[in-house]
N, C-alpha and C. Protein backbone atom coordinates (compact mmCIF):
# COMPACT_ATOMS: atom_id res chain seq x y z
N UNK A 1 -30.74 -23.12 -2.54
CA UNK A 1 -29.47 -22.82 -3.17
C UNK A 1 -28.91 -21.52 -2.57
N UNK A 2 -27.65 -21.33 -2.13
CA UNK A 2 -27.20 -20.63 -1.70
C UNK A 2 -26.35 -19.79 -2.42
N UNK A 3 -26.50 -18.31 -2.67
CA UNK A 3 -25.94 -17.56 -3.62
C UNK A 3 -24.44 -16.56 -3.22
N UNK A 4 -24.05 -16.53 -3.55
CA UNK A 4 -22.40 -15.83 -3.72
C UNK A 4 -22.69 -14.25 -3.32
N UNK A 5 -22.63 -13.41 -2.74
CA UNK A 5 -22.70 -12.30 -2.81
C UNK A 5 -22.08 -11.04 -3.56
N UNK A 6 -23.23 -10.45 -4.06
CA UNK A 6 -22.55 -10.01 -5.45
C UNK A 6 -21.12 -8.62 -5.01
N UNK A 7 -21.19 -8.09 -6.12
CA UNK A 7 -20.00 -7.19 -5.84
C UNK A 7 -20.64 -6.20 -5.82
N UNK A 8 -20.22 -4.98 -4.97
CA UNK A 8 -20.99 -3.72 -5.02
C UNK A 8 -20.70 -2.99 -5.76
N UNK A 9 -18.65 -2.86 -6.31
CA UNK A 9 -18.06 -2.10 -6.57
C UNK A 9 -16.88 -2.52 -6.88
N UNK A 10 -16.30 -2.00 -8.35
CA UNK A 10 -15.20 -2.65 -8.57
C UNK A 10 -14.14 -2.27 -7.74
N UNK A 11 -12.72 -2.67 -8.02
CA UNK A 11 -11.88 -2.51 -7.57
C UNK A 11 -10.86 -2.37 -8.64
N UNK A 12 -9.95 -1.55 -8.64
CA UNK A 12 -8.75 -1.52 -9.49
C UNK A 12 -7.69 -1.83 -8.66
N UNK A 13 -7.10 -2.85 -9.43
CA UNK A 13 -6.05 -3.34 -8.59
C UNK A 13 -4.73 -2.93 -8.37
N UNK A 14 -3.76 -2.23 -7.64
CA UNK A 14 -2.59 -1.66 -7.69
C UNK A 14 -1.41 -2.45 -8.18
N UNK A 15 -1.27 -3.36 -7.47
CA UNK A 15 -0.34 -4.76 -7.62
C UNK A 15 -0.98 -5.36 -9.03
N UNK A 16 -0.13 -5.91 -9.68
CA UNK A 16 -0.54 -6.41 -10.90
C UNK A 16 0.58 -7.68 -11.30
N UNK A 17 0.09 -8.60 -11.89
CA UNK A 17 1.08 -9.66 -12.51
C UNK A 17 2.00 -9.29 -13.35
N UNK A 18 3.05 -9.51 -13.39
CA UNK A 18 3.86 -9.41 -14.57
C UNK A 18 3.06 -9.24 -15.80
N UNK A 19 2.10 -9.73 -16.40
CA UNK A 19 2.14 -9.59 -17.74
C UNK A 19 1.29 -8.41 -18.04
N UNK A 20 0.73 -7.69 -16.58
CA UNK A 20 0.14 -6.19 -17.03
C UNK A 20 0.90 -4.98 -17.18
N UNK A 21 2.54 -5.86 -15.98
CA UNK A 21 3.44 -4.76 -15.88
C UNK A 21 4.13 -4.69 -17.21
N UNK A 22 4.09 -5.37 -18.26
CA UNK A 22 4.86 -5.54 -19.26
C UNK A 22 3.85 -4.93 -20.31
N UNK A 23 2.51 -4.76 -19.98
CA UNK A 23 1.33 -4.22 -20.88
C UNK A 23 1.91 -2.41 -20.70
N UNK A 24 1.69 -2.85 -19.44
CA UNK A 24 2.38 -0.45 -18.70
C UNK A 24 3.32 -0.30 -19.56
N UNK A 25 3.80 -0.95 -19.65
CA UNK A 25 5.14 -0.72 -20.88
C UNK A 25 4.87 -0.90 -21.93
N UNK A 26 4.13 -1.52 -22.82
CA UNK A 26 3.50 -1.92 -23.87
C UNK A 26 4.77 -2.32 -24.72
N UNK A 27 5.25 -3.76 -23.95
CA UNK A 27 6.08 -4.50 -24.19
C UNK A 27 4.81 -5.93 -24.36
N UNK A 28 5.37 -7.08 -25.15
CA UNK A 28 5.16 -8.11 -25.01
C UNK A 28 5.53 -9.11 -23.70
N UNK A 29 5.13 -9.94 -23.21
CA UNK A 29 5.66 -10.48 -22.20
C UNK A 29 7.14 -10.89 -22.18
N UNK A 30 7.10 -11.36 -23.62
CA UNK A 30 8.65 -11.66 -23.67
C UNK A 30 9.77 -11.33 -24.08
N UNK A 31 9.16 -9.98 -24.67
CA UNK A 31 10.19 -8.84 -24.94
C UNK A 31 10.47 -8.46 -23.19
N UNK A 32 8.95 -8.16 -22.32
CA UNK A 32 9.60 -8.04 -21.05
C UNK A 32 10.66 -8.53 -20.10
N UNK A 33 10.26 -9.76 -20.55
CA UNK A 33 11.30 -10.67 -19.78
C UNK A 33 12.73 -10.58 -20.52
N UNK A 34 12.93 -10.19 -21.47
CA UNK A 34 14.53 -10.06 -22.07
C UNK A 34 14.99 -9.25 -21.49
N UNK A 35 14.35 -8.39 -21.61
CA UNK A 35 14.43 -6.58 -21.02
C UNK A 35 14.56 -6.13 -19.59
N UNK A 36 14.13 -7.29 -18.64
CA UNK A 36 13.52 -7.35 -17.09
C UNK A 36 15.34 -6.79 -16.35
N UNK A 37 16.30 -7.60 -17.30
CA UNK A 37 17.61 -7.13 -16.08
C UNK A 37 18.05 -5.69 -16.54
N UNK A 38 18.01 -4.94 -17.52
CA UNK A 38 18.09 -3.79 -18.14
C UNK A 38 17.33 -3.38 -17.18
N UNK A 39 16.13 -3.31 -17.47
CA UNK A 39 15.21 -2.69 -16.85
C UNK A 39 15.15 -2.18 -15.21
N UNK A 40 15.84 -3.35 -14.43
CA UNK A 40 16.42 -3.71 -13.30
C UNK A 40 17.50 -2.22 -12.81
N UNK A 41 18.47 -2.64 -13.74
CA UNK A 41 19.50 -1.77 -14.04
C UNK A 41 19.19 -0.42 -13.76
N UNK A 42 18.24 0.17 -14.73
CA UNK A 42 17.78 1.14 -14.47
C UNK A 42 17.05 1.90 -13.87
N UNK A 43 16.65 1.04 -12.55
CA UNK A 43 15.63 1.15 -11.24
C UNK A 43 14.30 1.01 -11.15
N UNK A 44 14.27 0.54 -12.47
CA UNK A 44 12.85 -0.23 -12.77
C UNK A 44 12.05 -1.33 -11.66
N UNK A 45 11.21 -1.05 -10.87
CA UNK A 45 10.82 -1.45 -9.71
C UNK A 45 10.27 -2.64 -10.14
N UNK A 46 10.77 -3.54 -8.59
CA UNK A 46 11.27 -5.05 -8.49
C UNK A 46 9.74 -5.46 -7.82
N UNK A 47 9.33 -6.80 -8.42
CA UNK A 47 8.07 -7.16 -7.80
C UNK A 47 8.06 -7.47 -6.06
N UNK A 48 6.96 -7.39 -5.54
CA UNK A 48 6.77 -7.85 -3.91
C UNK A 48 7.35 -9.36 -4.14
N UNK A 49 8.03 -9.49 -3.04
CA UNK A 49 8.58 -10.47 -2.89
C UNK A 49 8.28 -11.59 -2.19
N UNK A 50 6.64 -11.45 -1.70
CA UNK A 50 5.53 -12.25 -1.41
C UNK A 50 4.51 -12.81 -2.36
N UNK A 51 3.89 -11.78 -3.14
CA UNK A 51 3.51 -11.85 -3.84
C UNK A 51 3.36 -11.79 -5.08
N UNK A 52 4.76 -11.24 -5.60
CA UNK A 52 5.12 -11.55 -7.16
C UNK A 52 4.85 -10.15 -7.99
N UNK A 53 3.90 -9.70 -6.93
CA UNK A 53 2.94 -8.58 -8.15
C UNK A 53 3.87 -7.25 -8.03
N UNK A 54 3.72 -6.30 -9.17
CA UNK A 54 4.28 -5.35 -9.76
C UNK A 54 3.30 -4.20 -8.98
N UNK A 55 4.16 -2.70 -8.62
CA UNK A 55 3.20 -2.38 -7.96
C UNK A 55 2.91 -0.87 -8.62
N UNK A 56 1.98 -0.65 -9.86
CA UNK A 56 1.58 -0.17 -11.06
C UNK A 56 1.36 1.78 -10.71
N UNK A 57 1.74 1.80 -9.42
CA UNK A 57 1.84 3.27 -8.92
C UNK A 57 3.42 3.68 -8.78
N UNK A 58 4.59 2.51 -8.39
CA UNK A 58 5.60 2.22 -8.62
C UNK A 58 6.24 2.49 -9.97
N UNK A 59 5.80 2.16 -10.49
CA UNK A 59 6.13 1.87 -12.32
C UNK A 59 5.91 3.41 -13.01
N UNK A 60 4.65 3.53 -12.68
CA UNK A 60 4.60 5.60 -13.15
C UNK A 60 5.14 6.40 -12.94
N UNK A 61 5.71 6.02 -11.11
CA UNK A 61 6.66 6.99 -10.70
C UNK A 61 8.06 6.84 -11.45
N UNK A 62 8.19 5.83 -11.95
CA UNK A 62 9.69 4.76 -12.69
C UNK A 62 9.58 6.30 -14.04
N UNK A 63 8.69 5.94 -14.40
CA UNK A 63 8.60 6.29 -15.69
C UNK A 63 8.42 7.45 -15.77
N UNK A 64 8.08 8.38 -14.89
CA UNK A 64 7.67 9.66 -14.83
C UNK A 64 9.45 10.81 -14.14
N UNK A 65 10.28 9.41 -13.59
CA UNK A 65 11.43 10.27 -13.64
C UNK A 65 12.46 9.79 -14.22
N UNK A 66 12.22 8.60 -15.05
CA UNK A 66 12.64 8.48 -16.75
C UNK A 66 12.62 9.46 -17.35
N UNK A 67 11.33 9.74 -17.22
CA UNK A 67 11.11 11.26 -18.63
C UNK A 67 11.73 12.35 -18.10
N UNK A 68 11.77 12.71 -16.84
CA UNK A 68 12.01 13.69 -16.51
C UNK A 68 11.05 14.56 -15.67
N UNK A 69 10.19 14.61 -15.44
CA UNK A 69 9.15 14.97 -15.20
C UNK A 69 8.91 15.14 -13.57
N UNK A 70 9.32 13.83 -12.94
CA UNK A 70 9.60 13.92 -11.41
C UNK A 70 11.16 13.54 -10.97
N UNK A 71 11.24 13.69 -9.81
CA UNK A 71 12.44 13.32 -9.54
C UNK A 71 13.61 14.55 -9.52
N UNK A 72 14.66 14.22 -8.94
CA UNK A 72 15.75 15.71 -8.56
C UNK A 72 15.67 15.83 -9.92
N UNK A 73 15.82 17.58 -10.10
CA UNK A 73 16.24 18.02 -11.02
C UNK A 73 17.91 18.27 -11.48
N UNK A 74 18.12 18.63 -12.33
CA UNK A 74 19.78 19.06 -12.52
C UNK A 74 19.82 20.44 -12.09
N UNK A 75 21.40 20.60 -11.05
CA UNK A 75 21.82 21.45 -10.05
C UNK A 75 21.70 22.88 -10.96
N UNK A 76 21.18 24.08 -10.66
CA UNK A 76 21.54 25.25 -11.27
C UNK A 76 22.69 25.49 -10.43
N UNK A 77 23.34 26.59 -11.75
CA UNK A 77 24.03 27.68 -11.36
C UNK A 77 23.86 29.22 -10.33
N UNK A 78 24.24 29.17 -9.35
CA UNK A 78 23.42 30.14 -8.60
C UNK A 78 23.90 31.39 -8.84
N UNK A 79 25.07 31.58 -10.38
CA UNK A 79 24.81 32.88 -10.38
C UNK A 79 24.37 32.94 -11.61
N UNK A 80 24.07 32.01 -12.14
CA UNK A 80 22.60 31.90 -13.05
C UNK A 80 21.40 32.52 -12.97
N UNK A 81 21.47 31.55 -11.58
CA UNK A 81 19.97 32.09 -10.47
C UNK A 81 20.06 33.28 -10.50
N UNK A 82 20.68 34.10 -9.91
CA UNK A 82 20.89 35.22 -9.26
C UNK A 82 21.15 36.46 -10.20
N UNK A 83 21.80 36.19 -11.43
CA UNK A 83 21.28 37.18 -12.87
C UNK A 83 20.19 37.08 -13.06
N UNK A 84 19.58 35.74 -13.56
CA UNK A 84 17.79 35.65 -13.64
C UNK A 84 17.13 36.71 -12.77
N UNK A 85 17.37 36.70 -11.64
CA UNK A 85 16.39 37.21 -11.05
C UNK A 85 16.28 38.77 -10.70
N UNK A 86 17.95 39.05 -11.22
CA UNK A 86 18.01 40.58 -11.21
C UNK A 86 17.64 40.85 -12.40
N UNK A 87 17.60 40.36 -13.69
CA UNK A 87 17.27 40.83 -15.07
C UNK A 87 15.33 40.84 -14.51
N UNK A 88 15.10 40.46 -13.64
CA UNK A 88 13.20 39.99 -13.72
C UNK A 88 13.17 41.21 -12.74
N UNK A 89 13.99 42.24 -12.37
CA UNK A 89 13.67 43.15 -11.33
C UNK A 89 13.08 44.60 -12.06
């Protein structure tokens, strides 16, 4: 009998099916899918177009300049700036 070779080491998968990308969201699948052209709208990243799958490093970055967190910031005033930094002298 010839045996399968086992696994050494998992793998976490980057690409993911729709219904994990809708888990990242901790949406239901079919709340996702209502939501999918909104979502769209709002630059919510579009699956590979080979393979269907969602690409779950994609989606954090989505969401991480949703919040605010990454992504351009809003323009200062540079004589904003430039009081700031004489009041810090």
């Amino acid at each position: 009998m010839i045996r399968a070779p086992s696994v050494r080491y998992s793998v976490d998968p980057r690409d993911v099916p729709a219904e994990k990308a809708a888990r990242r969201l901790h949406l239901t699948m079919a709340d996702f899918e209502r939501k999918l052209t909104e979502l769209h709208a709002r630059g919510f990243p579009r699956p590979d177009p080979t393979t269907g799958m969602y690409d779950l490093k994609a989606i954090d970055a989505w969401m991480d300049s949703r919040s605010g967190l990454t992504g351009p910031q809003p323009a200062r005033d540079s004589r904003d700036v430039a009081l700031s930094r004489i009041a810090n002298l």
